[in-house]
C-alpha atoms as a PDB file:
ATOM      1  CA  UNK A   1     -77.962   5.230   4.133  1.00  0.00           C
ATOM      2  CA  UNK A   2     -74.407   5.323   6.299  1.00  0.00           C
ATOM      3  CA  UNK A   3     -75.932   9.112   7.761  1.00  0.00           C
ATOM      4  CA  UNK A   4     -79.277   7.008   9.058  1.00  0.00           C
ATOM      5  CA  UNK A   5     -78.357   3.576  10.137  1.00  0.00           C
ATOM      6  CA  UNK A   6     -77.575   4.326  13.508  1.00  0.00           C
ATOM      7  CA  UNK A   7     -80.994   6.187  14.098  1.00  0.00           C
ATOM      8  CA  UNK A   8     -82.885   3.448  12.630  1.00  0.00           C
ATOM      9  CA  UNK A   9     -80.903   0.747  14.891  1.00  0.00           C
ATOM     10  CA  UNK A  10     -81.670   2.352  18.128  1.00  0.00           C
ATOM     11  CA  UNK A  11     -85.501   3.150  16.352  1.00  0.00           C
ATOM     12  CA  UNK A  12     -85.859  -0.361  15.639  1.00  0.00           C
ATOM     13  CA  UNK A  13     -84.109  -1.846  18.521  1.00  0.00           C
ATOM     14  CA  UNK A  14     -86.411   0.632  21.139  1.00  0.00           C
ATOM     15  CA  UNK A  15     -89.506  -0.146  19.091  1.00  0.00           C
ATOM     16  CA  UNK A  16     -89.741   3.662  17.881  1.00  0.00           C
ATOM     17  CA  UNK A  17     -91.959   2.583  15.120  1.00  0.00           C
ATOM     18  CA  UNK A  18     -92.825   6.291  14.609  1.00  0.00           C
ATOM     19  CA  UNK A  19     -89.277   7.548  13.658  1.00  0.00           C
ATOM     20  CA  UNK A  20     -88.603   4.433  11.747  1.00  0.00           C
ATOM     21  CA  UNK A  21     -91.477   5.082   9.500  1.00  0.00           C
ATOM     22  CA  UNK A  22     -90.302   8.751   8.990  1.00  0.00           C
ATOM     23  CA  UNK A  23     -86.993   7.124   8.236  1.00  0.00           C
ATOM     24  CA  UNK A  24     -88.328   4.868   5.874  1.00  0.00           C
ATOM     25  CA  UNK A  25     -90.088   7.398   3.742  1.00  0.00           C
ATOM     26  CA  UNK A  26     -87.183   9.610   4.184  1.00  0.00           C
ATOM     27  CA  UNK A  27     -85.310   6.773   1.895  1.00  0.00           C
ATOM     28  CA  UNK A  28     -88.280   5.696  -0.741  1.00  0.00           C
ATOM     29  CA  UNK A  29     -87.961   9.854  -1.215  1.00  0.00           C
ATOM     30  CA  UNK A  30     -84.423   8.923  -2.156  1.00  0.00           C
ATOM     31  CA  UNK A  31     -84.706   5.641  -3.687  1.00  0.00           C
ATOM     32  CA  UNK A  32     -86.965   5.767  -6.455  1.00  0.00           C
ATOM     33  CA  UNK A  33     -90.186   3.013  -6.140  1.00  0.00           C
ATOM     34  CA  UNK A  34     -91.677   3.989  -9.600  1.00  0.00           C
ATOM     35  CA  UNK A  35     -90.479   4.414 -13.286  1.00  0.00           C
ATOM     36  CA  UNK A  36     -91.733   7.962 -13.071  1.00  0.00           C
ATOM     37  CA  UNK A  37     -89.515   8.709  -9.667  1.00  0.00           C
ATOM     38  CA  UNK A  38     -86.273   7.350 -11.585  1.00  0.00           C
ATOM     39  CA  UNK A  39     -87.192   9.728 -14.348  1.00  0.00           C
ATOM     40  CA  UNK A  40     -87.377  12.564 -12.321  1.00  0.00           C
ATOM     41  CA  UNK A  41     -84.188  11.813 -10.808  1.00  0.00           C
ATOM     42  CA  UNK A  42     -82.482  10.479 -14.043  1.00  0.00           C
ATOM     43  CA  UNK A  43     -82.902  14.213 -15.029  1.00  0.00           C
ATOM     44  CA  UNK A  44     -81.449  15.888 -11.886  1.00  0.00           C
ATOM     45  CA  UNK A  45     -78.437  13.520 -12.080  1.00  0.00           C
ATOM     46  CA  UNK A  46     -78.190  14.421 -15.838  1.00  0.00           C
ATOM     47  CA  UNK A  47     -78.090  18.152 -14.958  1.00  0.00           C
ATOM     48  CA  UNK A  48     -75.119  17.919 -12.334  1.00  0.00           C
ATOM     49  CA  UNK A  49     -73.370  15.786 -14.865  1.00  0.00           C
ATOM     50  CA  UNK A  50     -73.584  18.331 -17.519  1.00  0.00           C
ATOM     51  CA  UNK A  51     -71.714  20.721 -15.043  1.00  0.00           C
ATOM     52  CA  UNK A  52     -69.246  18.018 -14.100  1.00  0.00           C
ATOM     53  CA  UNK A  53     -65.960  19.893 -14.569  1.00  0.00           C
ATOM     54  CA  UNK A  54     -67.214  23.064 -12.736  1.00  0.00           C
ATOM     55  CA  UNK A  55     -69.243  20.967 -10.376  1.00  0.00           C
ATOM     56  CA  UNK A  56     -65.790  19.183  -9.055  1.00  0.00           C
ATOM     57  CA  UNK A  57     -63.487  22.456  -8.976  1.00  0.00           C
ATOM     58  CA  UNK A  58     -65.796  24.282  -6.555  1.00  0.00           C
ATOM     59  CA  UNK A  59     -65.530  21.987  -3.871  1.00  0.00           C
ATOM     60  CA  UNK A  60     -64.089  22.607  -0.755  1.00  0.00           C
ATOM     61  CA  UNK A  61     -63.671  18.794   0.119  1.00  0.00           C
ATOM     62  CA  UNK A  62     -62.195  16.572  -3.148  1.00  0.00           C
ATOM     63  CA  UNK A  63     -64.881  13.576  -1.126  1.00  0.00           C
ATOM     64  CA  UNK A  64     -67.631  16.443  -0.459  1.00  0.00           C
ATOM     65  CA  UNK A  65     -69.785  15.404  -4.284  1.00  0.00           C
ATOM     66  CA  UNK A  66     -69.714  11.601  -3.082  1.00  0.00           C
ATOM     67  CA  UNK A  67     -72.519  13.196  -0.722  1.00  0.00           C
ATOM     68  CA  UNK A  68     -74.846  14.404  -3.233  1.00  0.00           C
ATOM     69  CA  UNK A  69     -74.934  10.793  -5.651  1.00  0.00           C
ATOM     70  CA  UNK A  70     -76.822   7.708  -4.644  1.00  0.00           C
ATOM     71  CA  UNK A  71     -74.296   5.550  -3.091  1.00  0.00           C
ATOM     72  CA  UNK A  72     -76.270   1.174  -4.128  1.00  0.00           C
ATOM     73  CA  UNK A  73     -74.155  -0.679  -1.943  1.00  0.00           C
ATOM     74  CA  UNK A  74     -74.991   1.190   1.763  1.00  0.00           C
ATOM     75  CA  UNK A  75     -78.622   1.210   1.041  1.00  0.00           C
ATOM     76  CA  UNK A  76     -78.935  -2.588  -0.191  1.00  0.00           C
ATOM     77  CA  UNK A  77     -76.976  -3.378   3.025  1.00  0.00           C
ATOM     78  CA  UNK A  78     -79.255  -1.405   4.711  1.00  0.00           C
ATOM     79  CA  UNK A  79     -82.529  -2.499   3.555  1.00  0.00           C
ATOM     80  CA  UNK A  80     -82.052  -6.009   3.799  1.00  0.00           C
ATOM     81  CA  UNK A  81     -80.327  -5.861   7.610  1.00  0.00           C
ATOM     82  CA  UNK A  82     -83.667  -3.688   8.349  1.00  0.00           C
ATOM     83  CA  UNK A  83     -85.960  -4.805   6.379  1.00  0.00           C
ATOM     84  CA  UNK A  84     -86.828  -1.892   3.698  1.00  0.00           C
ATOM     85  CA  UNK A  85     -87.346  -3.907   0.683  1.00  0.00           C
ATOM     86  CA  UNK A  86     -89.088  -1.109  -1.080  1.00  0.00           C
ATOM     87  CA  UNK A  87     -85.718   0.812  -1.965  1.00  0.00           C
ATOM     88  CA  UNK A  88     -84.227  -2.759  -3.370  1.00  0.00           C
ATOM     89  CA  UNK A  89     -85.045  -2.779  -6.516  1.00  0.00           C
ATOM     90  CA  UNK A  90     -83.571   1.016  -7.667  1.00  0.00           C
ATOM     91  CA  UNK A  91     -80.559   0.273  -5.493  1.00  0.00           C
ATOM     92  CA  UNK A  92     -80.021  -2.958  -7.266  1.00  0.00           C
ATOM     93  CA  UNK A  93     -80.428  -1.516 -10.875  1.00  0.00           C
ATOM     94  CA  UNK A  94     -77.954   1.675 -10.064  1.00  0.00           C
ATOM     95  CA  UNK A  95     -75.446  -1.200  -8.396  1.00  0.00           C
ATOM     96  CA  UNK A  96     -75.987  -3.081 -12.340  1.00  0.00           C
ATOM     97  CA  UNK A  97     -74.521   0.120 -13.469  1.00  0.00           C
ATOM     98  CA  UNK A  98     -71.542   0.956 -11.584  1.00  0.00           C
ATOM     99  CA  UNK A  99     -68.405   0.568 -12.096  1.00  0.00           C
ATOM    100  CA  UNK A 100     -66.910  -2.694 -10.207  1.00  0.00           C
ATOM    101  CA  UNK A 101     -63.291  -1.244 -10.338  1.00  0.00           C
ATOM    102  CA  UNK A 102     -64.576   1.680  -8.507  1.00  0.00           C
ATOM    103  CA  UNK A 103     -64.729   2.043  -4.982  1.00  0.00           C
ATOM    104  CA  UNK A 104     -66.582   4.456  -3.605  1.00  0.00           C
ATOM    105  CA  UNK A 105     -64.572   5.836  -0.876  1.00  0.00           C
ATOM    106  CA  UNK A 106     -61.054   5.592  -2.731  1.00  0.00           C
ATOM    107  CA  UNK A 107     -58.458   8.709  -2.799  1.00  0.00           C
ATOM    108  CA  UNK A 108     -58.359   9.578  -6.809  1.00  0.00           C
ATOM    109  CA  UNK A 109     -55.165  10.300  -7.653  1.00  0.00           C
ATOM    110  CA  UNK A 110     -56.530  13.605 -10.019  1.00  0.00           C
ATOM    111  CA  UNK A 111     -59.252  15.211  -7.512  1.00  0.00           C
ATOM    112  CA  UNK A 112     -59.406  17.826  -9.734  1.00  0.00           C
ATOM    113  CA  UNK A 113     -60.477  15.767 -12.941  1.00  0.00           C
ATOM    114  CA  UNK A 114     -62.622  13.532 -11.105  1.00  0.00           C
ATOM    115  CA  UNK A 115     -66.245  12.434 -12.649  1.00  0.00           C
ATOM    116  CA  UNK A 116     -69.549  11.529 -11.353  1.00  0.00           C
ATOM    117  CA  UNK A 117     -69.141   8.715  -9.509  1.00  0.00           C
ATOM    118  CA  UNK A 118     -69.803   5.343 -10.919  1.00  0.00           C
ATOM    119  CA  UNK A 119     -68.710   3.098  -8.758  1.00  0.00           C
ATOM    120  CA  UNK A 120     -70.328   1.842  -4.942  1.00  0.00           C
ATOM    121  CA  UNK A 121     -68.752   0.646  -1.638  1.00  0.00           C
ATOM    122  CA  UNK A 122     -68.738  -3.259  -2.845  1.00  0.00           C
ATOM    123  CA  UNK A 123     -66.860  -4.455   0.655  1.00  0.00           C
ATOM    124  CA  UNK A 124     -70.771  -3.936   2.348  1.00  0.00           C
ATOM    125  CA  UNK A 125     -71.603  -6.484   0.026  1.00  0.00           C
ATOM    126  CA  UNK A 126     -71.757 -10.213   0.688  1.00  0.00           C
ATOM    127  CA  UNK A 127     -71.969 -13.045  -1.563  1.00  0.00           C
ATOM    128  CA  UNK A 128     -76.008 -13.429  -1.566  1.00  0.00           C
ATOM    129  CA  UNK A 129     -75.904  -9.618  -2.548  1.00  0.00           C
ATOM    130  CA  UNK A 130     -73.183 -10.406  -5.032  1.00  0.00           C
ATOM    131  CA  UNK A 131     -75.813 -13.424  -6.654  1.00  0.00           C
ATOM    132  CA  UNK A 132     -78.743 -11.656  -6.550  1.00  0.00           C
ATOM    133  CA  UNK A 133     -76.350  -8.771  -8.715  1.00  0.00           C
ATOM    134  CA  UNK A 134     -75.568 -11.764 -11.361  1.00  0.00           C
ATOM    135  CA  UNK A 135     -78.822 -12.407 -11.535  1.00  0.00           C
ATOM    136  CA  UNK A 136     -80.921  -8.656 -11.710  1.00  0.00           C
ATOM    137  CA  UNK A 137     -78.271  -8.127 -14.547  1.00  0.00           C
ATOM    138  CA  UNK A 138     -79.144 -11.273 -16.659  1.00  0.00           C
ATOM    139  CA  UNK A 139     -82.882 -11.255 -16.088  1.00  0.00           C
ATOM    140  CA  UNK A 140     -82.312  -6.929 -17.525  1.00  0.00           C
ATOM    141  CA  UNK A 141     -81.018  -7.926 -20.079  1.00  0.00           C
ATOM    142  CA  UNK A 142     -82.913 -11.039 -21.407  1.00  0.00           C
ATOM    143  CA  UNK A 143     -86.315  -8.166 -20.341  1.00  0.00           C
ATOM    144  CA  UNK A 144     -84.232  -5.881 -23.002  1.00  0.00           C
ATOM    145  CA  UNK A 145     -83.782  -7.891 -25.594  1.00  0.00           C
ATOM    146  CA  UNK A 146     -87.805  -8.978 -25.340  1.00  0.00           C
ATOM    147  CA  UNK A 147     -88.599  -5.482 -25.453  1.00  0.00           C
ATOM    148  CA  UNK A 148     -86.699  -4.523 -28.932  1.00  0.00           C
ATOM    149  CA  UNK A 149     -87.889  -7.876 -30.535  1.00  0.00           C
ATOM    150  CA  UNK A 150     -91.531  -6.831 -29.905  1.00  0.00           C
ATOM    151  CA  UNK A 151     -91.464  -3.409 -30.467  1.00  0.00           C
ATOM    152  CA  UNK A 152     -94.184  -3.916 -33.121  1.00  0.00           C
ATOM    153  CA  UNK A 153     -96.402  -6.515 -31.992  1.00  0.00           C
ATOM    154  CA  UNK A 154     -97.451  -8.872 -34.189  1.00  0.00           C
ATOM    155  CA  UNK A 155    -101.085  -8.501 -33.963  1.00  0.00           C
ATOM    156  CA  UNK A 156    -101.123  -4.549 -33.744  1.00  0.00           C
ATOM    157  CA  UNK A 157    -104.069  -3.474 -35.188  1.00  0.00           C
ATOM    158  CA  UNK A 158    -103.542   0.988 -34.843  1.00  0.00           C
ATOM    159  CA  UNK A 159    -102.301   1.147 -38.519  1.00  0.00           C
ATOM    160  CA  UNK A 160    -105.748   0.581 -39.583  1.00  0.00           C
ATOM    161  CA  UNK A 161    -107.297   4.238 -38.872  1.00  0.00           C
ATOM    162  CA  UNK A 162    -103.920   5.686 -40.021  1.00  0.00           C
ATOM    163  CA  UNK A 163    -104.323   9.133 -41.711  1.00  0.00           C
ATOM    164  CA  UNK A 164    -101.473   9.348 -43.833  1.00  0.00           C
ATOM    165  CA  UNK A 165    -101.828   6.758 -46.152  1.00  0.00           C
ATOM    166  CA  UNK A 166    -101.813   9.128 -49.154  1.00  0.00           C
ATOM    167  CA  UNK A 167     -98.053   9.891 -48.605  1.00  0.00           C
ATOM    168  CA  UNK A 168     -94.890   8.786 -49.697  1.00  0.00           C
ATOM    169  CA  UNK A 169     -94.851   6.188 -46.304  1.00  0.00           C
ATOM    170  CA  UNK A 170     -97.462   5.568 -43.599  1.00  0.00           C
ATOM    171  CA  UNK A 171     -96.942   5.059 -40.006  1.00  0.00           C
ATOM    172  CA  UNK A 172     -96.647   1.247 -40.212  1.00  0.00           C
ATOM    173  CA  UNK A 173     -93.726   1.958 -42.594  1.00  0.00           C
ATOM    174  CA  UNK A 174     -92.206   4.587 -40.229  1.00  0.00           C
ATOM    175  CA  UNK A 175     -92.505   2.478 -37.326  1.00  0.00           C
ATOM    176  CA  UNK A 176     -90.885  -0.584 -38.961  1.00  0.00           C
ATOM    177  CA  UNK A 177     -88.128   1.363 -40.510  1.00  0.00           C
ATOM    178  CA  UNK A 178     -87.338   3.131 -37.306  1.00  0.00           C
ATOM    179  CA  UNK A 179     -88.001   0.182 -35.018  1.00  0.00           C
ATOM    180  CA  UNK A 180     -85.197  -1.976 -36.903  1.00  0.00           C
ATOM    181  CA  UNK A 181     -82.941   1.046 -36.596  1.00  0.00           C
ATOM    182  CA  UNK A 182     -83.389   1.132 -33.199  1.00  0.00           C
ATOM    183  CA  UNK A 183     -82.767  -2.529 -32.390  1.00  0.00           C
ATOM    184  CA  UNK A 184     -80.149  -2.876 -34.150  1.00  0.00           C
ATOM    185  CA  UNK A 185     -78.145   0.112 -32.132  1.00  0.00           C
ATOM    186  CA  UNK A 186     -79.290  -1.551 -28.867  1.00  0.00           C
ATOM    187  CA  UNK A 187     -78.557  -4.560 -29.606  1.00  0.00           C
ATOM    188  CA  UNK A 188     -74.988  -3.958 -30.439  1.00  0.00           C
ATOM    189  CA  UNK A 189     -74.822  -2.184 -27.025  1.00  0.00           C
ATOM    190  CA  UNK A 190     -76.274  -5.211 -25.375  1.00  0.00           C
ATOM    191  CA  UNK A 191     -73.476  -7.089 -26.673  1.00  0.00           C
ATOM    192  CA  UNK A 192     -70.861  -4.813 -24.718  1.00  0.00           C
ATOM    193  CA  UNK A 193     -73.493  -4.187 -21.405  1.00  0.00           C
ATOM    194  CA  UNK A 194     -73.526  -6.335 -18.766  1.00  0.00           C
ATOM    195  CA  UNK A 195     -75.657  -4.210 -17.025  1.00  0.00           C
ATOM    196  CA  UNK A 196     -78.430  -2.582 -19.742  1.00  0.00           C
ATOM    197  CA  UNK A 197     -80.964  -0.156 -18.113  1.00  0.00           C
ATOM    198  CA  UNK A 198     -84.075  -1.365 -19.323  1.00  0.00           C
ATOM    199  CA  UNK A 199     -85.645   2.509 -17.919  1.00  0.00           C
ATOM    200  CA  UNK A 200     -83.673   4.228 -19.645  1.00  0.00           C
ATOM    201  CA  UNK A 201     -84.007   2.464 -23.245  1.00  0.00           C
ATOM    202  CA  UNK A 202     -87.947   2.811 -22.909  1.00  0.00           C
ATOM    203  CA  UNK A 203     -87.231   6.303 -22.342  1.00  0.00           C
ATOM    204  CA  UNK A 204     -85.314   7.059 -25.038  1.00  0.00           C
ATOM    205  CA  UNK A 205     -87.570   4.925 -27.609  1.00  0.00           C
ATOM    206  CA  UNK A 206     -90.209   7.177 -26.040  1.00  0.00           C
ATOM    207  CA  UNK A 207     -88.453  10.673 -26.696  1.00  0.00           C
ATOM    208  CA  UNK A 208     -87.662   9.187 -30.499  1.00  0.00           C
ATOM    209  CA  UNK A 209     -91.248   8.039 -31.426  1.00  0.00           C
ATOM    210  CA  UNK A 210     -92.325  11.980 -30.315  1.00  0.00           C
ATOM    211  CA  UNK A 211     -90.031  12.607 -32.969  1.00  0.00           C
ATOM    212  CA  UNK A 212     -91.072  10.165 -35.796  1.00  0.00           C
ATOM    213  CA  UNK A 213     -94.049  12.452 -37.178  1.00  0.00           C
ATOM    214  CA  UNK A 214     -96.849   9.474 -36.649  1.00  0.00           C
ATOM    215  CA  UNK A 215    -100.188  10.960 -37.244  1.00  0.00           C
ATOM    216  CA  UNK A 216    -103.016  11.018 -34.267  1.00  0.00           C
ATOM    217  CA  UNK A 217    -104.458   7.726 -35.345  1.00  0.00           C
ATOM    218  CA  UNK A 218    -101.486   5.575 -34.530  1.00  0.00           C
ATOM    219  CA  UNK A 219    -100.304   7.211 -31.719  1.00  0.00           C
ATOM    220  CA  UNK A 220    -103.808   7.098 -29.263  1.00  0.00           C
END
Protein backbone atom coordinates (compact mmCIF):
# COMPACT_ATOMS: atom_id res chain seq x y z
CA UNK A 1 0.00 0.00 0.00
CA UNK A 2 3.02 2.65 1.09
CA UNK A 3 4.79 1.48 -2.69
CA UNK A 4 1.25 2.75 -4.47
CA UNK A 5 -0.19 5.65 -2.65
CA UNK A 6 1.54 8.21 -4.37
CA UNK A 7 0.48 6.83 -7.91
CA UNK A 8 -3.00 6.56 -6.90
CA UNK A 9 -2.96 10.32 -5.41
CA UNK A 10 -1.78 11.92 -8.52
CA UNK A 11 -4.32 9.06 -10.48
CA UNK A 12 -7.08 10.20 -8.47
CA UNK A 13 -6.26 13.78 -8.11
CA UNK A 14 -5.70 14.03 -12.35
CA UNK A 15 -8.84 11.95 -12.84
CA UNK A 16 -6.68 8.93 -14.35
CA UNK A 17 -9.54 6.66 -13.72
CA UNK A 18 -7.75 4.10 -15.96
CA UNK A 19 -4.57 3.60 -13.79
CA UNK A 20 -6.58 3.83 -10.67
CA UNK A 21 -8.63 0.92 -11.67
CA UNK A 22 -5.43 -1.09 -12.56
CA UNK A 23 -4.32 0.00 -9.13
CA UNK A 24 -7.26 -1.10 -7.53
CA UNK A 25 -7.24 -4.61 -8.85
CA UNK A 26 -3.59 -4.64 -8.36
CA UNK A 27 -4.63 -4.54 -4.39
CA UNK A 28 -8.00 -6.91 -4.33
CA UNK A 29 -5.06 -9.36 -6.05
CA UNK A 30 -3.36 -8.72 -2.74
CA UNK A 31 -6.08 -8.35 -0.36
CA UNK A 32 -8.16 -11.26 -0.40
CA UNK A 33 -12.24 -10.42 -1.22
CA UNK A 34 -13.33 -14.13 -0.83
CA UNK A 35 -12.93 -17.04 1.74
CA UNK A 36 -11.39 -19.03 -1.07
CA UNK A 37 -8.63 -16.07 -1.87
CA UNK A 38 -7.62 -16.08 2.01
CA UNK A 39 -7.23 -19.80 1.66
CA UNK A 40 -5.04 -19.66 -1.06
CA UNK A 41 -2.98 -17.21 0.60
CA UNK A 42 -3.31 -18.71 4.17
CA UNK A 43 -1.29 -21.55 2.47
CA UNK A 44 1.50 -19.48 0.82
CA UNK A 45 2.01 -17.62 4.14
CA UNK A 46 2.04 -21.09 5.88
CA UNK A 47 4.80 -22.27 3.50
CA UNK A 48 7.28 -19.24 4.13
CA UNK A 49 6.58 -19.74 7.77
CA UNK A 50 7.61 -23.28 7.74
CA UNK A 51 11.05 -22.01 6.35
CA UNK A 52 11.17 -19.19 8.88
CA UNK A 53 14.68 -19.69 10.29
CA UNK A 54 16.29 -20.16 6.80
CA UNK A 55 13.91 -17.68 5.30
CA UNK A 56 15.42 -14.78 7.77
CA UNK A 57 19.28 -15.81 7.51
CA UNK A 58 19.36 -15.39 3.72
CA UNK A 59 18.53 -11.94 3.64
CA UNK A 60 20.60 -9.35 2.56
CA UNK A 61 18.50 -6.55 4.37
CA UNK A 62 17.40 -7.68 8.28
CA UNK A 63 13.87 -5.18 7.01
CA UNK A 64 13.99 -6.84 3.34
CA UNK A 65 10.99 -9.98 4.56
CA UNK A 66 8.72 -7.02 5.96
CA UNK A 67 8.27 -6.65 2.00
CA UNK A 68 6.93 -9.93 1.21
CA UNK A 69 3.95 -10.06 4.37
CA UNK A 70 0.73 -8.13 4.21
CA UNK A 71 1.38 -5.09 6.16
CA UNK A 72 -3.19 -4.19 7.74
CA UNK A 73 -2.49 -0.90 8.91
CA UNK A 74 -1.09 0.94 5.36
CA UNK A 75 -3.80 -0.61 3.37
CA UNK A 76 -6.83 0.27 5.84
CA UNK A 77 -5.33 3.81 5.78
CA UNK A 78 -5.28 3.57 2.34
CA UNK A 79 -8.57 2.33 1.40
CA UNK A 80 -10.55 4.47 3.43
CA UNK A 81 -8.46 7.95 2.41
CA UNK A 82 -9.23 6.56 -1.32
CA UNK A 83 -12.00 4.93 -1.16
CA UNK A 84 -11.19 1.01 -1.80
CA UNK A 85 -13.52 -0.54 0.56
CA UNK A 86 -13.23 -3.88 -1.09
CA UNK A 87 -9.71 -4.71 0.58
CA UNK A 88 -11.34 -3.62 4.20
CA UNK A 89 -12.57 -6.38 5.39
CA UNK A 90 -9.19 -8.90 4.98
CA UNK A 91 -7.11 -5.96 6.15
CA UNK A 92 -9.27 -5.59 9.17
CA UNK A 93 -9.30 -9.38 10.11
CA UNK A 94 -5.23 -9.73 9.60
CA UNK A 95 -5.05 -6.22 11.85
CA UNK A 96 -7.50 -8.61 14.63
CA UNK A 97 -4.52 -10.80 14.52
CA UNK A 98 -1.46 -8.92 15.00
CA UNK A 99 0.40 -8.31 17.53
CA UNK A 100 -0.36 -4.69 19.19
CA UNK A 101 3.17 -4.60 20.86
CA UNK A 102 4.59 -4.96 17.49
CA UNK A 103 5.43 -2.32 15.28
CA UNK A 104 6.02 -2.93 12.05
CA UNK A 105 8.92 -0.89 11.15
CA UNK A 106 10.89 -1.36 14.58
CA UNK A 107 14.82 -2.35 14.67
CA UNK A 108 14.68 -6.04 16.46
CA UNK A 109 17.27 -6.27 18.63
CA UNK A 110 18.05 -10.26 17.28
CA UNK A 111 17.70 -9.76 13.30
CA UNK A 112 18.91 -12.96 13.03
CA UNK A 113 16.12 -14.79 15.16
CA UNK A 114 13.45 -12.70 13.93
CA UNK A 115 9.83 -14.34 12.99
CA UNK A 116 7.13 -13.68 10.60
CA UNK A 117 5.89 -10.61 11.35
CA UNK A 118 2.86 -10.19 13.46
CA UNK A 119 2.56 -6.98 14.18
CA UNK A 120 1.33 -3.64 11.71
CA UNK A 121 2.30 0.08 11.57
CA UNK A 122 -0.56 1.12 14.29
CA UNK A 123 0.67 5.08 14.24
CA UNK A 124 -1.43 5.17 10.50
CA UNK A 125 -4.20 4.38 12.56
CA UNK A 126 -6.69 6.81 14.06
CA UNK A 127 -9.20 6.38 16.64
CA UNK A 128 -12.33 5.52 14.21
CA UNK A 129 -9.89 2.78 12.80
CA UNK A 130 -8.98 1.87 16.35
CA UNK A 131 -13.21 1.43 17.10
CA UNK A 132 -14.08 -0.17 14.20
CA UNK A 133 -10.87 -2.80 15.42
CA UNK A 134 -12.86 -3.21 18.95
CA UNK A 135 -15.64 -3.86 17.26
CA UNK A 136 -14.64 -6.50 14.00
CA UNK A 137 -12.96 -8.39 17.00
CA UNK A 138 -16.13 -8.71 19.24
CA UNK A 139 -18.66 -9.23 16.48
CA UNK A 140 -15.62 -12.49 15.35
CA UNK A 141 -15.89 -13.72 18.11
CA UNK A 142 -19.60 -13.69 19.24
CA UNK A 143 -19.87 -15.19 14.92
CA UNK A 144 -17.38 -18.00 16.52
CA UNK A 145 -18.93 -18.95 19.29
CA UNK A 146 -22.47 -19.24 17.10
CA UNK A 147 -20.70 -21.34 14.80
CA UNK A 148 -19.40 -24.18 17.43
CA UNK A 149 -22.83 -24.06 19.29
CA UNK A 150 -24.59 -25.04 16.02
CA UNK A 151 -22.35 -27.25 14.56
CA UNK A 152 -25.15 -29.86 14.50
CA UNK A 153 -28.26 -28.18 13.80
CA UNK A 154 -31.03 -29.02 15.56
CA UNK A 155 -33.32 -29.98 12.87
CA UNK A 156 -30.64 -31.86 10.64
CA UNK A 157 -32.29 -34.36 8.94
CA UNK A 158 -28.84 -36.25 6.74
CA UNK A 159 -28.59 -39.00 9.47
CA UNK A 160 -31.63 -40.48 8.09
CA UNK A 161 -30.13 -42.20 4.77
CA UNK A 162 -26.98 -43.00 6.84
CA UNK A 163 -25.28 -46.27 5.68
CA UNK A 164 -23.53 -47.36 8.58
CA UNK A 165 -26.00 -48.00 10.97
CA UNK A 166 -24.99 -51.67 11.37
CA UNK A 167 -21.69 -50.64 13.12
CA UNK A 168 -20.41 -50.13 16.36
CA UNK A 169 -21.45 -46.01 15.91
CA UNK A 170 -23.18 -44.17 13.06
CA UNK A 171 -22.44 -40.84 11.72
CA UNK A 172 -24.84 -38.96 14.03
CA UNK A 173 -22.76 -40.50 16.86
CA UNK A 174 -19.44 -39.54 15.18
CA UNK A 175 -20.49 -36.16 14.51
CA UNK A 176 -21.73 -35.48 18.07
CA UNK A 177 -18.77 -37.03 19.69
CA UNK A 178 -16.37 -35.13 17.53
CA UNK A 179 -18.37 -31.91 17.41
CA UNK A 180 -18.21 -31.60 21.40
CA UNK A 181 -14.51 -32.32 21.12
CA UNK A 182 -14.09 -29.72 18.93
CA UNK A 183 -15.96 -27.00 20.82
CA UNK A 184 -14.68 -27.57 23.67
CA UNK A 185 -10.84 -26.95 22.31
CA UNK A 186 -12.12 -23.73 20.66
CA UNK A 187 -13.78 -22.58 23.13
CA UNK A 188 -11.00 -22.64 25.59
CA UNK A 189 -9.00 -20.73 22.91
CA UNK A 190 -11.74 -18.20 22.66
CA UNK A 191 -11.28 -17.55 26.18
CA UNK A 192 -7.50 -16.45 25.63
CA UNK A 193 -8.28 -14.77 21.78
CA UNK A 194 -9.23 -11.51 21.45
CA UNK A 195 -8.96 -11.75 17.99
CA UNK A 196 -10.38 -15.53 16.80
CA UNK A 197 -10.22 -16.12 12.98
CA UNK A 198 -13.49 -17.30 12.25
CA UNK A 199 -11.71 -18.57 8.42
CA UNK A 200 -9.49 -20.35 9.74
CA UNK A 201 -11.64 -22.46 12.41
CA UNK A 202 -14.14 -23.39 9.47
CA UNK A 203 -11.16 -24.55 7.79
CA UNK A 204 -9.83 -26.64 10.11
CA UNK A 205 -13.39 -28.22 11.16
CA UNK A 206 -13.43 -28.79 7.40
CA UNK A 207 -9.96 -30.68 7.06
CA UNK A 208 -11.16 -32.80 10.43
CA UNK A 209 -14.67 -33.90 9.19
CA UNK A 210 -12.55 -35.32 5.81
CA UNK A 211 -11.03 -37.20 8.42
CA UNK A 212 -13.98 -38.52 10.57
CA UNK A 213 -14.83 -41.60 8.17
CA UNK A 214 -18.72 -40.36 7.62
CA UNK A 215 -20.21 -42.49 4.98
CA UNK A 216 -21.59 -40.83 1.49
CA UNK A 217 -25.05 -40.39 2.87
CA UNK A 218 -24.22 -37.83 5.50
CA UNK A 219 -21.72 -36.08 3.88
CA UNK A 220 -23.79 -34.94 0.31
Amino acid sequence: PLTVRGILGLATKYQVESLRERIVKYLESEWPTSALAWVRQRDVERSLQDATSSFYNNLSQPGEADDRFLEPASAIRLAHDFNISSILPAAYLRLARADPTIEWDAEMQFPHVRQVPRGARWKLLDGSDMLRLAQGKQALQYTCIWILNNVIPEDADCYEGCLYTSRPRTCQQIVEQKSSEYRDSYMTLLKLMEGPDCIEMLIGLQEDVERWKLCFSCTR
